[in-house]
C-alpha atoms as a PDB file:
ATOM      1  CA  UNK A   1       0.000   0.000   0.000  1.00  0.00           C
ATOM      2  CA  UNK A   2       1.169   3.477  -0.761  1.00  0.00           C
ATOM      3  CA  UNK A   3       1.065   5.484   1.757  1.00  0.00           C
ATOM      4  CA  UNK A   4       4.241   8.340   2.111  1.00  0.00           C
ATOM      5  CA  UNK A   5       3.113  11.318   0.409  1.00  0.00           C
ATOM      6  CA  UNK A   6       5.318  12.846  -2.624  1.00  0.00           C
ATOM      7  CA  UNK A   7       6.324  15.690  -0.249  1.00  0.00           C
ATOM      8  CA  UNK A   8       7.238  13.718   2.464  1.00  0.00           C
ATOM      9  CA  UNK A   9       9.325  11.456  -0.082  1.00  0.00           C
ATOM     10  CA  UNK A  10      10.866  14.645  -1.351  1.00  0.00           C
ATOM     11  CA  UNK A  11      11.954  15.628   2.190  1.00  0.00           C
ATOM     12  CA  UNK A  12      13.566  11.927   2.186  1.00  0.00           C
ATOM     13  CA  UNK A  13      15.144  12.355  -0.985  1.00  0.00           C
ATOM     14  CA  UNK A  14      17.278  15.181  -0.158  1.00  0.00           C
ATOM     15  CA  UNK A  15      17.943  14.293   3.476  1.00  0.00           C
ATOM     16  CA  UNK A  16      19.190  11.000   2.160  1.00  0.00           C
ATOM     17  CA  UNK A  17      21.411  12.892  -0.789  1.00  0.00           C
ATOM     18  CA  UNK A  18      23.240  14.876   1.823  1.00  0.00           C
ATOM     19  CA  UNK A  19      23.149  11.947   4.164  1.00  0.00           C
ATOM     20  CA  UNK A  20      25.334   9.856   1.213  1.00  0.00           C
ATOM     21  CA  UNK A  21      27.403  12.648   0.158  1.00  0.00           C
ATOM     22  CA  UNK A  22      28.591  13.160   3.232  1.00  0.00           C
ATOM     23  CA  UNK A  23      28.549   9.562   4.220  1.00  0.00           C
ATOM     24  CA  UNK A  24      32.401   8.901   3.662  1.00  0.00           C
ATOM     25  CA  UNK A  25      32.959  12.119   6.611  1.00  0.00           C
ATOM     26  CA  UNK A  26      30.788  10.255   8.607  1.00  0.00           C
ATOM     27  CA  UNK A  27      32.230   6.498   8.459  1.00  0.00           C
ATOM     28  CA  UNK A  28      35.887   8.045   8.518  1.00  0.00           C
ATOM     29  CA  UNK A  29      36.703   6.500   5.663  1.00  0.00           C
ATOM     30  CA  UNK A  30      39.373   7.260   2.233  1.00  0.00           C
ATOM     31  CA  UNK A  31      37.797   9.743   0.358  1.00  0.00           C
ATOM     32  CA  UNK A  32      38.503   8.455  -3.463  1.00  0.00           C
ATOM     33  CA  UNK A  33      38.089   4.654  -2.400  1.00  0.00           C
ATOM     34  CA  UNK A  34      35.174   2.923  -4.122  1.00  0.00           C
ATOM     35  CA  UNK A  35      33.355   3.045  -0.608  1.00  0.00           C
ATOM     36  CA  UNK A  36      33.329   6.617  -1.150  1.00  0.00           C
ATOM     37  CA  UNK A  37      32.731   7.465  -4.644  1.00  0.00           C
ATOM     38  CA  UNK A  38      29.982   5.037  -4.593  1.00  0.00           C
ATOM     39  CA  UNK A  39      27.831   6.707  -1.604  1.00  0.00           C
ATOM     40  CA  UNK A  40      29.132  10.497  -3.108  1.00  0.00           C
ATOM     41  CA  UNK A  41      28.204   9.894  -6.717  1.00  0.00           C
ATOM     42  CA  UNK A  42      24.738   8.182  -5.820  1.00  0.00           C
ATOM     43  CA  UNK A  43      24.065  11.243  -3.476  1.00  0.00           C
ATOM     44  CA  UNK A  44      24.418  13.809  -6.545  1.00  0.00           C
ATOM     45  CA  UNK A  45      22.575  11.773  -8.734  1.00  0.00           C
ATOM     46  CA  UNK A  46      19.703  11.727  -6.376  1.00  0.00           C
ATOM     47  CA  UNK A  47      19.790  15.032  -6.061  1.00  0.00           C
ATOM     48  CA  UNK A  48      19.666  16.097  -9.467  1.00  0.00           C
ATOM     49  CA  UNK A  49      16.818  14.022 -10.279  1.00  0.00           C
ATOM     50  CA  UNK A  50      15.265  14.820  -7.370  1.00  0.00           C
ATOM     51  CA  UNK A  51      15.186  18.532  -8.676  1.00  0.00           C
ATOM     52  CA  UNK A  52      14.077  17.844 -11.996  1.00  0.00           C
ATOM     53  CA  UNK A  53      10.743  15.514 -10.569  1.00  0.00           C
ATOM     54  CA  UNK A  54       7.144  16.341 -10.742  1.00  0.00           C
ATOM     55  CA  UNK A  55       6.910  17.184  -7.250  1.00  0.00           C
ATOM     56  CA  UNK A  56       6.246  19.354  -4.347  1.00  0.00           C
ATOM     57  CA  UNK A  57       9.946  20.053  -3.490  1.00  0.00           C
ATOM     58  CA  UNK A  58      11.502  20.000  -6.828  1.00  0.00           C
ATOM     59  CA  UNK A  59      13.019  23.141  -8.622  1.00  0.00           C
ATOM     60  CA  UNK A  60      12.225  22.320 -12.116  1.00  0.00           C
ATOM     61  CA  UNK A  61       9.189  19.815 -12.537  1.00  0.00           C
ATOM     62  CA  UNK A  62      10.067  17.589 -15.543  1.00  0.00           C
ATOM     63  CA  UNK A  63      10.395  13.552 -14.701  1.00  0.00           C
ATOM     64  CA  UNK A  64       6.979  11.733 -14.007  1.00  0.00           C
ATOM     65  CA  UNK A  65       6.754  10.617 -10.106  1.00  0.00           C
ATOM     66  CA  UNK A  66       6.546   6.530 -11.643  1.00  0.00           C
ATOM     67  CA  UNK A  67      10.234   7.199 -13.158  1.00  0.00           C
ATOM     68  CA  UNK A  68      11.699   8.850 -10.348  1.00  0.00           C
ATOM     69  CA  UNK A  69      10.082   5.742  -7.861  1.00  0.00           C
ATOM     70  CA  UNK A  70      11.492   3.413 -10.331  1.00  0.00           C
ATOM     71  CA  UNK A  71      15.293   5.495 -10.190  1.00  0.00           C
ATOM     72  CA  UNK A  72      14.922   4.811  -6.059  1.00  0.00           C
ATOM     73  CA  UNK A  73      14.219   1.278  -6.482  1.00  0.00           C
ATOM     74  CA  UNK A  74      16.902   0.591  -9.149  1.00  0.00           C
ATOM     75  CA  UNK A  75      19.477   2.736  -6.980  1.00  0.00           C
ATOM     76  CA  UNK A  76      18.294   0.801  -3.621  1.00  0.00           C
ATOM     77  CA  UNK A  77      19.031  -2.734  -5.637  1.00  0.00           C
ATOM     78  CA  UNK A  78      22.332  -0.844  -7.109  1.00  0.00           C
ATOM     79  CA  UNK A  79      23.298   0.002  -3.544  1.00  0.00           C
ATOM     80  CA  UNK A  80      22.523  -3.616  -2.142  1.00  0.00           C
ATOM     81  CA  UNK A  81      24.849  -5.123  -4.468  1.00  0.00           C
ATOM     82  CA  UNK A  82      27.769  -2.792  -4.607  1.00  0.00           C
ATOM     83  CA  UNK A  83      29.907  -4.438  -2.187  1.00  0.00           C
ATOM     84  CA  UNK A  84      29.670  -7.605  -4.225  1.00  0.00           C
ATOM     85  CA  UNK A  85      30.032  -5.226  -7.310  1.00  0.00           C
ATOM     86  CA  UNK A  86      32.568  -3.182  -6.525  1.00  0.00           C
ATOM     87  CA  UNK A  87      34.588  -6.272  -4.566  1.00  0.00           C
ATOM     88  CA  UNK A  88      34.649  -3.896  -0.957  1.00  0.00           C
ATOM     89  CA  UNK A  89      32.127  -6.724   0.815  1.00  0.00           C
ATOM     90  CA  UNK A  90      34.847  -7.032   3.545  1.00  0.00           C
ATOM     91  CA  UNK A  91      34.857  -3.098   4.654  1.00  0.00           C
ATOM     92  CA  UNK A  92      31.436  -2.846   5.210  1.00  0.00           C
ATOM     93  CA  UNK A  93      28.415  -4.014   3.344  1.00  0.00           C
ATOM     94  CA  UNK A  94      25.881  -3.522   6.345  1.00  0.00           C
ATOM     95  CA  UNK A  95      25.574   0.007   5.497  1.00  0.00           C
ATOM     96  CA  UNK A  96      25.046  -0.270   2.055  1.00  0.00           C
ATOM     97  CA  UNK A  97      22.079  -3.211   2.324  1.00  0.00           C
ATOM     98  CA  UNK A  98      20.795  -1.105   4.560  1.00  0.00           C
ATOM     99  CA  UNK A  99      20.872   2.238   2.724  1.00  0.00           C
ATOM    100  CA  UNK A 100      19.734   0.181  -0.205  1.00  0.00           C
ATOM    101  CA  UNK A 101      16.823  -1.384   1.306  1.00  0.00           C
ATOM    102  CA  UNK A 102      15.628   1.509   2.856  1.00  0.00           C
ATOM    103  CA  UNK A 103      15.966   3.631  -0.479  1.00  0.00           C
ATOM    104  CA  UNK A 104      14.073   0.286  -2.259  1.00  0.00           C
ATOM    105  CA  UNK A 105      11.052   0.373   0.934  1.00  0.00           C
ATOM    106  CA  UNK A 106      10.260   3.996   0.316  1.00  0.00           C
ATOM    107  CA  UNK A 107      10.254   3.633  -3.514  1.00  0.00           C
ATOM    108  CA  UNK A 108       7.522   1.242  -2.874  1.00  0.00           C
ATOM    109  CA  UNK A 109       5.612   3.199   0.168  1.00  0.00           C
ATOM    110  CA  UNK A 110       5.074   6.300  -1.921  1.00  0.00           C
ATOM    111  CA  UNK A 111       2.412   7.831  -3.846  1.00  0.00           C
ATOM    112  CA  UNK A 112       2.898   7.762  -7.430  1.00  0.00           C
ATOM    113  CA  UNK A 113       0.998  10.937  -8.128  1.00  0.00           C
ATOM    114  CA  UNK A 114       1.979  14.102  -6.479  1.00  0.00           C
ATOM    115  CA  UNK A 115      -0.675  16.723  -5.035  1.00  0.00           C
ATOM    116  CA  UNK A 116      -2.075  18.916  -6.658  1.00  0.00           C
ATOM    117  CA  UNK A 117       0.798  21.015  -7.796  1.00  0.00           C
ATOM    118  CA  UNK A 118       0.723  25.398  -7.935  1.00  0.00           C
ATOM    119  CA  UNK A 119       1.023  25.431 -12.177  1.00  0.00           C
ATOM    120  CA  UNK A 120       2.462  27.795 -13.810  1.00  0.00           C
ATOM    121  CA  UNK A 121      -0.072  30.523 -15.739  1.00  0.00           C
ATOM    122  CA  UNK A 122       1.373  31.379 -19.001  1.00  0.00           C
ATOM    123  CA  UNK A 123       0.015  34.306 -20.914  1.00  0.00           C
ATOM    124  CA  UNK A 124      -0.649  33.378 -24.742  1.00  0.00           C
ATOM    125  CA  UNK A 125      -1.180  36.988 -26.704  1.00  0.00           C
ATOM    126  CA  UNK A 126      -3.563  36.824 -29.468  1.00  0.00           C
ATOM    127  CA  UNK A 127      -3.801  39.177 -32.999  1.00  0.00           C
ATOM    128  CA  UNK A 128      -6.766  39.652 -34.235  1.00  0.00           C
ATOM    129  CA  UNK A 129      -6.750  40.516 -37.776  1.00  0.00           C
ATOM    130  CA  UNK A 130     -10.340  41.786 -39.748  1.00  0.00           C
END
């Protein structure tokens, strides 16, 4: 059941980009290690698309609240698997399965249609020719 509204979920989605690009600060860990790069570069990338979705705290309204669940999910999987991927399973996969299940569990808690969103009124002028 879908319950976590898209505003909520956008609240989420930037708390949890600054929460992974800041992540390798917080464990204490090398800085341009896999570890790293893989929390930092998943953190922008949420970001940005966070920015550019159809929804109440985004800057620029263009990707479809479906696609951006979708982008969670796949990164939640992505994030699962990346010790295994990226062969750093004995540094410390716990955080990552657990960063990548909860990214995966609120892709598939949320609402796929935002509110009711303020539009933007565009003026169309008109010539009238007799």
């Amino acid at each position: 059941m879908r319950f976590l509204s898209t505003k909520i979920h956008g609240v989420l989605d930037y708390l949890t980009a600054i929460v992974f690009i800041t992540m390798p600060w917080i464990m204490q860990i090398r800085k341009d290690g896999p570890v790293a790069m893989t929390f930092i570069c998943l953190g922008i990338f949420i970001l940005i698309y966070s920015a550019f979705t159809k929804y109440e705290c985004a800057l620029f309204r263009k990707i479809y609240m479906p696609l951006h669940l979708m982008l969670d999910a796949i990164i939640g999987i992505f994030l699962a698997a990346s010790p295994w991927i990226f062969d750093f399973a004995h540094e410390s996969p716990l955080i990552f399965i657990c960063a990548g299940i909860f990214c995966l569990l609120v892709s598939l808690i949320t609402r796929k249609k935002a509110a009711d969103l303020p539009f933007k009124r565009t003026v169309y002028h008109q010539t009238i020719v007799y």
